[in-house]
Protein backbone atom coordinates (compact mmCIF):
# COMPACT_ATOMS: atom_id res chain seq x y z
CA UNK A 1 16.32 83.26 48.15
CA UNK A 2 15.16 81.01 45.68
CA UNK A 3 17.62 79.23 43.70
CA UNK A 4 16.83 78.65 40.15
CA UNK A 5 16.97 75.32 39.09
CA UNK A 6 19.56 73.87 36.52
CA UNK A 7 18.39 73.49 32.65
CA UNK A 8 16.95 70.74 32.08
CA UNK A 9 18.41 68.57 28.82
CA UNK A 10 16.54 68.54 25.56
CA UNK A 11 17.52 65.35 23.54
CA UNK A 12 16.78 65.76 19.30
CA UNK A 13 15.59 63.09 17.74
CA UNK A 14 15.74 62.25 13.83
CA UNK A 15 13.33 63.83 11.50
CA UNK A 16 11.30 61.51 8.55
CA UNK A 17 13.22 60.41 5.93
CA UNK A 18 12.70 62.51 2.89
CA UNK A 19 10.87 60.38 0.80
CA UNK A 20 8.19 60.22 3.77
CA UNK A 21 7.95 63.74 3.55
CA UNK A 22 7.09 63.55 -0.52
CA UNK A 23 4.19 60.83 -0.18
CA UNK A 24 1.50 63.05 0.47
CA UNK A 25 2.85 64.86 -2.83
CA UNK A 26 3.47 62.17 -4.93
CA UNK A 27 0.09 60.80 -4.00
CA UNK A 28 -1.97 64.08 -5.03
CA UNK A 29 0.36 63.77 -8.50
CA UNK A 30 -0.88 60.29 -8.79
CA UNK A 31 -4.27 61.07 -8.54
CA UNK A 32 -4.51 64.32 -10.34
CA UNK A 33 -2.88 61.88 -13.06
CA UNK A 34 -5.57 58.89 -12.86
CA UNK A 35 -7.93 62.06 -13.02
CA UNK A 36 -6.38 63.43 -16.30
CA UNK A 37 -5.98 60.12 -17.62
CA UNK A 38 -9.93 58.82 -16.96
CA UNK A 39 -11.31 62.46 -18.37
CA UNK A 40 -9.10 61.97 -21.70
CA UNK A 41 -11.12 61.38 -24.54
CA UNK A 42 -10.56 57.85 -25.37
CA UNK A 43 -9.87 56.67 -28.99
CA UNK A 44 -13.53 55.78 -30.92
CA UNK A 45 -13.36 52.36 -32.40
CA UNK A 46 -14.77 53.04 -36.51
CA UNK A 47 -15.24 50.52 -39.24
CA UNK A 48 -13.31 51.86 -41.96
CA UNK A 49 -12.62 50.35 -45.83
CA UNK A 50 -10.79 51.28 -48.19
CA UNK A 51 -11.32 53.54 -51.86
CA UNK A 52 -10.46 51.04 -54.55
CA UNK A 53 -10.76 51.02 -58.47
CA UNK A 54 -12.96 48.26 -60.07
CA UNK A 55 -16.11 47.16 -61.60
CA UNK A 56 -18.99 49.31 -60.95
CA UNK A 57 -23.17 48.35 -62.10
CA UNK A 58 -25.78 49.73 -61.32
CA UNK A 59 -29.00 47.89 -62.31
CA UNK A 60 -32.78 47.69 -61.63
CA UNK A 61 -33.55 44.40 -59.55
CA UNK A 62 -37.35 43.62 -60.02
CA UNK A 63 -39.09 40.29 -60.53
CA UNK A 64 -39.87 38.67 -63.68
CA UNK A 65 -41.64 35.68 -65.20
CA UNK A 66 -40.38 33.49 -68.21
CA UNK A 67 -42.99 32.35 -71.15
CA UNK A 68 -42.87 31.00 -74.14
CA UNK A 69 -41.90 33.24 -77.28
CA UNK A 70 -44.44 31.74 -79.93
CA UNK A 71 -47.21 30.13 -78.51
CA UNK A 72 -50.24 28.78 -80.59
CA UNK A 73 -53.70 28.36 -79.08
CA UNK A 74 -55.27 25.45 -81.20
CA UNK A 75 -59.21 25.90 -81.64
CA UNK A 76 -61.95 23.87 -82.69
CA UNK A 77 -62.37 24.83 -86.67
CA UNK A 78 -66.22 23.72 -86.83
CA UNK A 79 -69.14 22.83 -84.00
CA UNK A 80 -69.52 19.12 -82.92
CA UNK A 81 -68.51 16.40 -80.74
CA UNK A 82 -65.06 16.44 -79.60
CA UNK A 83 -63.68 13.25 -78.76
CA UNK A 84 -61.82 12.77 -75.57
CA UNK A 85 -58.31 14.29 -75.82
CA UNK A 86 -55.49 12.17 -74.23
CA UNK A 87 -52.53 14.82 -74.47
CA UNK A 88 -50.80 16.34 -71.39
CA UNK A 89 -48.78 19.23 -71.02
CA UNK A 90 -45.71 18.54 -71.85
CA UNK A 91 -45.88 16.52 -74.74
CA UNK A 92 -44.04 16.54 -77.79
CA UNK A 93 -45.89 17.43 -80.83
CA UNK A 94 -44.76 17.79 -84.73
CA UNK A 95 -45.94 20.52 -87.24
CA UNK A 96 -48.85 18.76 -89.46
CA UNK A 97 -48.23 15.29 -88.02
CA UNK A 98 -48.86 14.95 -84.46
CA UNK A 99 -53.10 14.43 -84.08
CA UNK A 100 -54.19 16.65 -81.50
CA UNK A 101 -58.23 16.37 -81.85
CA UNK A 102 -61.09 14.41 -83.16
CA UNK A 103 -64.10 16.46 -84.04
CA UNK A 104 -67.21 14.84 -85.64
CA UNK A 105 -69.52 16.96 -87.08
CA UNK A 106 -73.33 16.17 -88.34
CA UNK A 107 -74.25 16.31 -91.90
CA UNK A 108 -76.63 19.32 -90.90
CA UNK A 109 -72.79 21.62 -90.64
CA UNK A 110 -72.23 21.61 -93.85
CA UNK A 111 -72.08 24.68 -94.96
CA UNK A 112 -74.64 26.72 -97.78
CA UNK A 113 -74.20 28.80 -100.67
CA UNK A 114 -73.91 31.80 -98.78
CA UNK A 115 -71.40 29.91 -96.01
CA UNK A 116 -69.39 28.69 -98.86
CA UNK A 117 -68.75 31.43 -100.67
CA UNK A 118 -67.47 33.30 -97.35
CA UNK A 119 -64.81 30.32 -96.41
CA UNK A 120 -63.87 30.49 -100.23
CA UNK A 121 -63.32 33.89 -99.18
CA UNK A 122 -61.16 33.22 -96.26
CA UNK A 123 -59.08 30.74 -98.27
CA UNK A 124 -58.31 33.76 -100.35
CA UNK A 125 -57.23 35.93 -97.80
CA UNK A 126 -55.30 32.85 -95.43
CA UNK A 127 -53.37 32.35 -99.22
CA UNK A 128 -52.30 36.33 -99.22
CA UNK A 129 -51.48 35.77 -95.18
CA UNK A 130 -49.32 32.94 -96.05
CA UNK A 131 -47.56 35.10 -99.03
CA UNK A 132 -47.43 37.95 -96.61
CA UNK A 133 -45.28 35.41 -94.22
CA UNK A 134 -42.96 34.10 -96.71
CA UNK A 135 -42.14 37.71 -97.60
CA UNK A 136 -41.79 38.45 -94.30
CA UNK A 137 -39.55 35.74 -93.83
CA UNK A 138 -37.41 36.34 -96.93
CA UNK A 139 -36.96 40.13 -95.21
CA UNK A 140 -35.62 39.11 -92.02
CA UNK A 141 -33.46 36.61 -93.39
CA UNK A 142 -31.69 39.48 -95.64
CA UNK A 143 -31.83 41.63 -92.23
CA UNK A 144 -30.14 38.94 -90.38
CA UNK A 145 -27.40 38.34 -93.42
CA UNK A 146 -26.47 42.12 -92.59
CA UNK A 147 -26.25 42.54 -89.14
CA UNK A 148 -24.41 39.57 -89.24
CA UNK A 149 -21.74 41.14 -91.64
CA UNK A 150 -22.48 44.27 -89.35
CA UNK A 151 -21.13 41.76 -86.13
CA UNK A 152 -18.22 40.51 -88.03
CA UNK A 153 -16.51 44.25 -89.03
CA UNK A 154 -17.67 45.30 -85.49
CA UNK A 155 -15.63 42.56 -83.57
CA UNK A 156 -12.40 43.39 -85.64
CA UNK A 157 -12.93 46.71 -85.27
CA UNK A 158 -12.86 46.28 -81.09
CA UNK A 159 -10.67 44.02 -81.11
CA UNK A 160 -8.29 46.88 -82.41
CA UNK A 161 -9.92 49.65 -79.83
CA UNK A 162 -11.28 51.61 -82.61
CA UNK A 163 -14.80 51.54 -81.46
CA UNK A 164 -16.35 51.38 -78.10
CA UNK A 165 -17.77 48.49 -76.09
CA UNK A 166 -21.25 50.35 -76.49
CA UNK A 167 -21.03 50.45 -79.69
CA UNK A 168 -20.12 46.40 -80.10
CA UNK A 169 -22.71 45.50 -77.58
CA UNK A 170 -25.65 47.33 -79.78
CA UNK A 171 -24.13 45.70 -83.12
CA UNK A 172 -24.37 42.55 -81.18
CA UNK A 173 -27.67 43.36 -79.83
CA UNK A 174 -29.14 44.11 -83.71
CA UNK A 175 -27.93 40.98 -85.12
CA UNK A 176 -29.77 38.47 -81.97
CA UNK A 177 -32.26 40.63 -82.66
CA UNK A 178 -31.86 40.35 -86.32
CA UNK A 179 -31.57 36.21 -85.93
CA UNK A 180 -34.92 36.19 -83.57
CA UNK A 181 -36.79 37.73 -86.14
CA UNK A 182 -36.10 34.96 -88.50
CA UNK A 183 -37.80 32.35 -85.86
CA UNK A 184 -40.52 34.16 -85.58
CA UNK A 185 -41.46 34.34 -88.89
CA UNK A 186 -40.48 30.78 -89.29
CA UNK A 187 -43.24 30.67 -86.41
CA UNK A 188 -45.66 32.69 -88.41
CA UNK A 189 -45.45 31.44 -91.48
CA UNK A 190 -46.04 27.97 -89.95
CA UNK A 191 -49.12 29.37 -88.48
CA UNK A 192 -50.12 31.17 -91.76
CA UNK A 193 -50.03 27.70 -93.26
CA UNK A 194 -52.32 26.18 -90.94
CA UNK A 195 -54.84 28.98 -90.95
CA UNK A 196 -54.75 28.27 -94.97
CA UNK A 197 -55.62 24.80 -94.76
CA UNK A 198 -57.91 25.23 -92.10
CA UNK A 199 -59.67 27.42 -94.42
CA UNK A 200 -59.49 24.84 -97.17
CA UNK A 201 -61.11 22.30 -95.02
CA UNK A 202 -63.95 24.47 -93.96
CA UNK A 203 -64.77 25.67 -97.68
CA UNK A 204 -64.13 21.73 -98.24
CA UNK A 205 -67.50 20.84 -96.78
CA UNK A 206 -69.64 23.00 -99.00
CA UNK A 207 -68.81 20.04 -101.40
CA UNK A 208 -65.48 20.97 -103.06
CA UNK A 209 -63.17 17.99 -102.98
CA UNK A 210 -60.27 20.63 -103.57
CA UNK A 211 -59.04 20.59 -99.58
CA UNK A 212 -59.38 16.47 -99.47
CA UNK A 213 -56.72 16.65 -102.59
CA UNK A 214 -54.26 18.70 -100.38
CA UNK A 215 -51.23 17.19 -98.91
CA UNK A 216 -49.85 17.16 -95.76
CA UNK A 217 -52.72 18.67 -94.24
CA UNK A 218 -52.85 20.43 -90.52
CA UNK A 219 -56.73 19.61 -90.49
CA UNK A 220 -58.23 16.55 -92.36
CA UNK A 221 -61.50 14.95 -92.87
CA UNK A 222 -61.89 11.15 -91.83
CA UNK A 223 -65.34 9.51 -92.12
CA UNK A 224 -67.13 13.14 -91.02
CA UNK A 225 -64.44 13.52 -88.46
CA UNK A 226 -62.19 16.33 -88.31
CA UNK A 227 -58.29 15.44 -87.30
CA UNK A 228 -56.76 18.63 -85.79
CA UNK A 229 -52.97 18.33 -86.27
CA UNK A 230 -50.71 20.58 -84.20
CA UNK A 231 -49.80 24.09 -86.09
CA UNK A 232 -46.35 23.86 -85.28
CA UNK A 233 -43.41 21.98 -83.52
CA UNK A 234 -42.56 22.01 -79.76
CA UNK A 235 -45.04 20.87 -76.95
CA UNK A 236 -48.29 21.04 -75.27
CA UNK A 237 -48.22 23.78 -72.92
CA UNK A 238 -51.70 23.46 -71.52
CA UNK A 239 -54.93 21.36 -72.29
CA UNK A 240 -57.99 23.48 -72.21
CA UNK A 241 -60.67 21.05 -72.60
CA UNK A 242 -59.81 16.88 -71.97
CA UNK A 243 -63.55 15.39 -71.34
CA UNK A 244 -65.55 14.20 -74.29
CA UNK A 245 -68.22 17.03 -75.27
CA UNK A 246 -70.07 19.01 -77.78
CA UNK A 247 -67.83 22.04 -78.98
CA UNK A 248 -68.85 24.94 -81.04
CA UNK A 249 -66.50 26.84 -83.50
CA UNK A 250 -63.54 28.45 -82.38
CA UNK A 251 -63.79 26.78 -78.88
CA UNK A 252 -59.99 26.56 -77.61
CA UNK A 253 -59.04 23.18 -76.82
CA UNK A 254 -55.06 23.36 -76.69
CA UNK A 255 -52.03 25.37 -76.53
CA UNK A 256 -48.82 24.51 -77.90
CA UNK A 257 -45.31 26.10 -77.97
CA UNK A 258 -41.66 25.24 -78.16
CA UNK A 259 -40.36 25.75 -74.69
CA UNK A 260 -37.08 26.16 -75.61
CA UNK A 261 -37.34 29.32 -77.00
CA UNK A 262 -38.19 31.36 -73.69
CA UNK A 263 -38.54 35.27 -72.74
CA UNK A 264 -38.69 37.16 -69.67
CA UNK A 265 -41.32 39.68 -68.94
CA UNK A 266 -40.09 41.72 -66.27
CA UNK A 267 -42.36 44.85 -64.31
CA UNK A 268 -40.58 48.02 -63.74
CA UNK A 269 -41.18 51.17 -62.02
CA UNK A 270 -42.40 53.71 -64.92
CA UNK A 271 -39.65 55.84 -62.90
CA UNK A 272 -37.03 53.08 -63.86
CA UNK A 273 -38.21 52.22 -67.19
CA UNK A 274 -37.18 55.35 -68.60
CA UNK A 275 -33.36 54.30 -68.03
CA UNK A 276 -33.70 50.99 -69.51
CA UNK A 277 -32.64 51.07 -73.08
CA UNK A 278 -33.19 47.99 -75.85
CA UNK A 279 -29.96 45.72 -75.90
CA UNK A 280 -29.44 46.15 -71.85
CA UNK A 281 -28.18 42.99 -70.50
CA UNK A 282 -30.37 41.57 -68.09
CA UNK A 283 -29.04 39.06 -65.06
CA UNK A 284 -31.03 36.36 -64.21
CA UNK A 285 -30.93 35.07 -60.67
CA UNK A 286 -33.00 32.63 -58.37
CA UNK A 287 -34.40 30.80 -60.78
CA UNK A 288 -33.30 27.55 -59.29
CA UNK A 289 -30.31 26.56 -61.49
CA UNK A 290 -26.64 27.17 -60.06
CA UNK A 291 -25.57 29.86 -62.61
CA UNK A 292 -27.11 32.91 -62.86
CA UNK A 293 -28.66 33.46 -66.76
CA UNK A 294 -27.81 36.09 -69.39
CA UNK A 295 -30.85 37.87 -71.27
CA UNK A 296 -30.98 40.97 -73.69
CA UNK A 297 -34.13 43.47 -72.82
CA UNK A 298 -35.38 43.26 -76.36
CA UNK A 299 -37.94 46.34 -76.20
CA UNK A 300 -39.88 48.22 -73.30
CA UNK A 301 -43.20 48.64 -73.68
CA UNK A 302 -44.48 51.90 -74.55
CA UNK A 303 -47.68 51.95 -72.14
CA UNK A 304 -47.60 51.61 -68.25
CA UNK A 305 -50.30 50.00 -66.18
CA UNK A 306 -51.19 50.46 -62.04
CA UNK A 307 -50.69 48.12 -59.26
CA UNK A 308 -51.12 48.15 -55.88
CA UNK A 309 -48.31 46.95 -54.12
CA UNK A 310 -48.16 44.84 -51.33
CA UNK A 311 -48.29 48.21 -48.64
CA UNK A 312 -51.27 49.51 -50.70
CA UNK A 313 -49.45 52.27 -52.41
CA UNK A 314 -50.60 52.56 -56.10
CA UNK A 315 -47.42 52.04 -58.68
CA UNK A 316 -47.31 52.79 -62.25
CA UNK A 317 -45.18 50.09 -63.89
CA UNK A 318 -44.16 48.77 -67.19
CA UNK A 319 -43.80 45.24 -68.97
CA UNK A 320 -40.23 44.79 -70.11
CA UNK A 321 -39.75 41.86 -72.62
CA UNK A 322 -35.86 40.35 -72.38
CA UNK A 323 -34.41 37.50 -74.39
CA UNK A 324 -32.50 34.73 -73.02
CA UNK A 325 -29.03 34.45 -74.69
CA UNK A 326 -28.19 31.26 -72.88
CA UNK A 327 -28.76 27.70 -74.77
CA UNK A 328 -31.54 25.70 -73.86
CA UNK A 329 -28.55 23.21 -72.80
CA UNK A 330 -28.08 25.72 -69.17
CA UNK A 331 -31.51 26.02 -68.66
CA UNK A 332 -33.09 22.33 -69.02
CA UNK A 333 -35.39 22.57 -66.22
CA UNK A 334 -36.37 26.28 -66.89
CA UNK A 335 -39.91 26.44 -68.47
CA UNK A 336 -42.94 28.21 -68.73
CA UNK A 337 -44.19 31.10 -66.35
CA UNK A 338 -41.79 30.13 -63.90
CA UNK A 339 -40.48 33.36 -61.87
CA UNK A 340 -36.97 34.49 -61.73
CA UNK A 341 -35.27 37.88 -60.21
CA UNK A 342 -33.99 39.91 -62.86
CA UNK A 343 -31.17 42.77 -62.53
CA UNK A 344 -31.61 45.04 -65.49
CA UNK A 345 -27.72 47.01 -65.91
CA UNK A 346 -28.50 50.73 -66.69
CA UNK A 347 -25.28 52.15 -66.23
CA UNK A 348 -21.52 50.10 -66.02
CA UNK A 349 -18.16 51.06 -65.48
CA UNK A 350 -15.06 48.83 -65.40
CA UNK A 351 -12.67 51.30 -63.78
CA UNK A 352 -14.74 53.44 -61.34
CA UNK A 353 -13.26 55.35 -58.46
CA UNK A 354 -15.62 53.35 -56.13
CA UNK A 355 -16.32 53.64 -52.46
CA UNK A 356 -18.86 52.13 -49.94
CA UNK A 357 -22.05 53.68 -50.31
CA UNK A 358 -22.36 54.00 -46.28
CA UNK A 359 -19.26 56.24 -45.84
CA UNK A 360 -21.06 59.31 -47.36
CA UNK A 361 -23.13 61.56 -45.99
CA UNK A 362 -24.94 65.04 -47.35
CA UNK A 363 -24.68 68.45 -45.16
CA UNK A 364 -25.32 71.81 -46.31
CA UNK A 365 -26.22 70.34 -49.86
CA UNK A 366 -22.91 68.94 -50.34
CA UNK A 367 -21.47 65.48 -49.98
CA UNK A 368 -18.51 64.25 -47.25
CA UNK A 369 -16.81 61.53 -45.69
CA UNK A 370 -14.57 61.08 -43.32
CA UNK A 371 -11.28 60.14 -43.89
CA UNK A 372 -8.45 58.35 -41.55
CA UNK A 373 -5.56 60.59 -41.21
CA UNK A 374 -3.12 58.86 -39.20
CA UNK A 375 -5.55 58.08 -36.00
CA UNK A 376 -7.49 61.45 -36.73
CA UNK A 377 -10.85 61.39 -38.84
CA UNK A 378 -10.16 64.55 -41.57
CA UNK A 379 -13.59 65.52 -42.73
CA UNK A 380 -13.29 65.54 -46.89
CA UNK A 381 -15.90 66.97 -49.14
CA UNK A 382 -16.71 64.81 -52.26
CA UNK A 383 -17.92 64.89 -55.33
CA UNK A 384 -20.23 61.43 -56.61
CA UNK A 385 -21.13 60.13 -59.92
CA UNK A 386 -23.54 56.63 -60.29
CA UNK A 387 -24.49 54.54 -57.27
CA UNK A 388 -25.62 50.93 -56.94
CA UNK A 389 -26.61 51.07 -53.18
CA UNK A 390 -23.63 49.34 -51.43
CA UNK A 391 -21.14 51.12 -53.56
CA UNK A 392 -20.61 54.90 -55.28
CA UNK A 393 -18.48 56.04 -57.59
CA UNK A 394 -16.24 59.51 -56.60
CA UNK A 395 -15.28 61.69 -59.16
CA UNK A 396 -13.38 64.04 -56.58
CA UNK A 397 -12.31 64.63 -53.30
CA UNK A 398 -11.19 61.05 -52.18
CA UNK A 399 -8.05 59.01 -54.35
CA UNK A 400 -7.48 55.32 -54.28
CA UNK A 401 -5.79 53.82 -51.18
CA UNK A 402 -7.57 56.46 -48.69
CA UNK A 403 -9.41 54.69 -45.59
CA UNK A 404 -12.59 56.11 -44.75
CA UNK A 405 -15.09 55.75 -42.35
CA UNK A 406 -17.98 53.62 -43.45
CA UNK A 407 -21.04 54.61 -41.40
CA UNK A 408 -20.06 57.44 -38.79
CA UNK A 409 -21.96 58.26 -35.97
CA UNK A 410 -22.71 61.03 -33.74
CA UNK A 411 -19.78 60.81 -32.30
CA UNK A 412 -17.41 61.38 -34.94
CA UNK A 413 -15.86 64.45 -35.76
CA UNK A 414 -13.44 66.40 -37.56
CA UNK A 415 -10.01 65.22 -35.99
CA UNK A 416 -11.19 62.88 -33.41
CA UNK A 417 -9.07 60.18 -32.41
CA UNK A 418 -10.00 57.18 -33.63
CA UNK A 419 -9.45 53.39 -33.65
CA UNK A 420 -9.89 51.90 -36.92
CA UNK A 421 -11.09 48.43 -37.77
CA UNK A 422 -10.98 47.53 -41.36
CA UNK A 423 -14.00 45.72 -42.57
CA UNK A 424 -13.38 46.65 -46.36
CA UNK A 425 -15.54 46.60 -49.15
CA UNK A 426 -19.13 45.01 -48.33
């Protein structure tokens, strides 16, 4: 027989610890975790500013170009040869003093019956111009007495609240305007006077010794030689004709001005003009002084003209004529046809709801913005009034203090996480 053979010993040893046993666990938690955390939508980074009350203007920016108010173009009065004139622009000149021109004139101009009778004739009529100015003078000075009065029971009357700052600012408005007309016919009755006794001397050489017995003539005779005197007081502005040479009647030989009396003639958009009303103030900018300059649009004219612009598109635009309200004393340097960037106000508001003009955007016809909620962008519909182009004013929908998102992208969305980064108002 067989014998069976003994057991044979089976010796146990220990088993992994049981933290060994959870690695392969704890490893496929760790990376369904990095996999959960890499696929969760990550916070967008947004500019946001905030909604704030303040100053709101909106305005029409165009360029412009300065020139003198009352500007006098001094002629030749009668054919001959013009002496060599040694002004230069610039120069100062004084009303019926300063000798601008020598004309000398052969015996063969003197004028005939028939000549004579029709400068006799022009006397006549440069007397009723004159008249007409001194009337016209005596009217504006009565109109400026009363808007003057007007100004003074205006500023109590805002000073109390009782009427509006549009209101003041047109009573204001009327009485510059009121005082400019008064220079101007200062201007024009100076210039009535030397049409007069230009007249005189013509019809004075038909033989009358009449115009030689005048005093403090703008044009007198010397030895057959006519002195031109300058019209009016201010400077040359320009020198048409400087060489010695034979001039005929009415040839232009100089222009004179006061500088200091300067307006801006700005071109508008037709589309723009229509919102510019008389008494707008006007800001004046790049003109090369520090300061920007205050003007007052004093009227917009009524017809429109086309240009081509500098992409070849045909625009219709219109002249409008501002006053400077700054003293000569700001502007020293400023003078003739020199070119300035003007900003027209249309529309102001010193306590708009206001908010920057790139956090709204239009969908469906309406208006929105995005809002910060916490870290969440809330989609808000708004309501807008006036808009400059950098900022808009909100009549509903957003209050003051609110962040919102100033230009959202593609990516932004109603309650998306975000991560703001205030840049405030630009």
């Amino acid at each position: 027989m067989n014998a069976t053979p003994p057991p044979s010993r089976i010796s146990k040893r220990p088993g992994p610890p049981a933290w060994r046993r959870r690695l392969p666990l704890i490893g496929a938690l760790v990376l369904v975790a990095a996999i959960a955390i890499g696929l969760w939508p990550r916070a967008v980074p947004v500019e946001v500013a905030g909604v704030t009350r303040g100053p709101l203007v909106v305005t029409v920016d165009e360029e412009g170009m300065t020139r003198v108010k009352h500007r006098y173009v001094v002629t030749a009065p009668v054919a001959g040869q013009l002496r060599r004139i040694d002004w230069k622009a610039g120069a100062v000149v004084e009303a019926g003093k300063t000798p601008l021109a020598i004309i000398e004139s052969s015996a063969a101009d003197f004028l005939d019956t028939r000549a004579l009778a029709q400068a006799e004739a022009r006397v006549r009529a440069a007397e009723a111009a004159r008249e007409m100015a001194i009337a016209q003078r005596a009217r504006a000075e009565s109109a400026e007495r009363l808007f003057a009065a007007e100004l003074e029971r205006a500023a109590a009357l805002r000073a109390k609240k009782v009427i509006s700052a549009q209101e003041f600012d047109m009573t204001r408005m009327r009485a510059d305007t009121a005082a400019q007309d008064v220079r101007a016919a200062e201007f024009a009755l100076q210039v009535a006077a030397f049409e007069l006794q230009q007249a005189r001397v013509l019809a004075g050489r038909g033989g009358s010794s009449s115009a030689q017995r005048e005093e403090n003539l703008t044009t007198s005779t010397t030895r057959g030689a006519l002195i031109v005197t300058s019209p009016v007081s201010g400077r040359i502005l320009r020198v048409f004709q400087e060489s010695e040479r034979v001039v005929p009647a009415g040839f232009a030989l100089l222009e004179v001005g006061d500088p200091t009396e300067l307006e801006v003639r700005i071109e508008v958009l037709s589309r723009d003009a229509v919102a510019i009303a008389p008494g707008a103030r006007v800001m004046l900018e790049q003109w090369g002084g520090g300061e920007s300059l205050t003007a007052r649009v004093r009227h917009v004219e009524p017809s429109a003209f086309t240009k081509i612009s500098a992409l070849g598109v045909e625009e219709q635009r219109v002249y409008v004529i501002a006053d400077l309200a700054d003293t000569p004393e700001k502007r020293p340097s400023l003078g003739d046809s020199y070119r300035v960037e003007a900003r027209i106000v249309t529309w102001e508001k010193p306590d708009a709801l206001r908010v920057p003009a790139g956090a709204l955007f239009e969908r469906a016809g309406r208006w929105h913005a995005y809002a910060i909620d916490g870290t969440r962008a809330q989609l808000r519909n708004v309501t807008i009034g006036r808009s400059n182009g950098v900022l808009t004013e909100v009549t509903a929908g957003l209050q003051e203090g609110v962040r919102v998102i100033v230009y959202p992208g593609d990516k932004v969305a109603d309650g998306l996480r975000v991560a703001p980064l205030e840049v405030g108002l630009r």
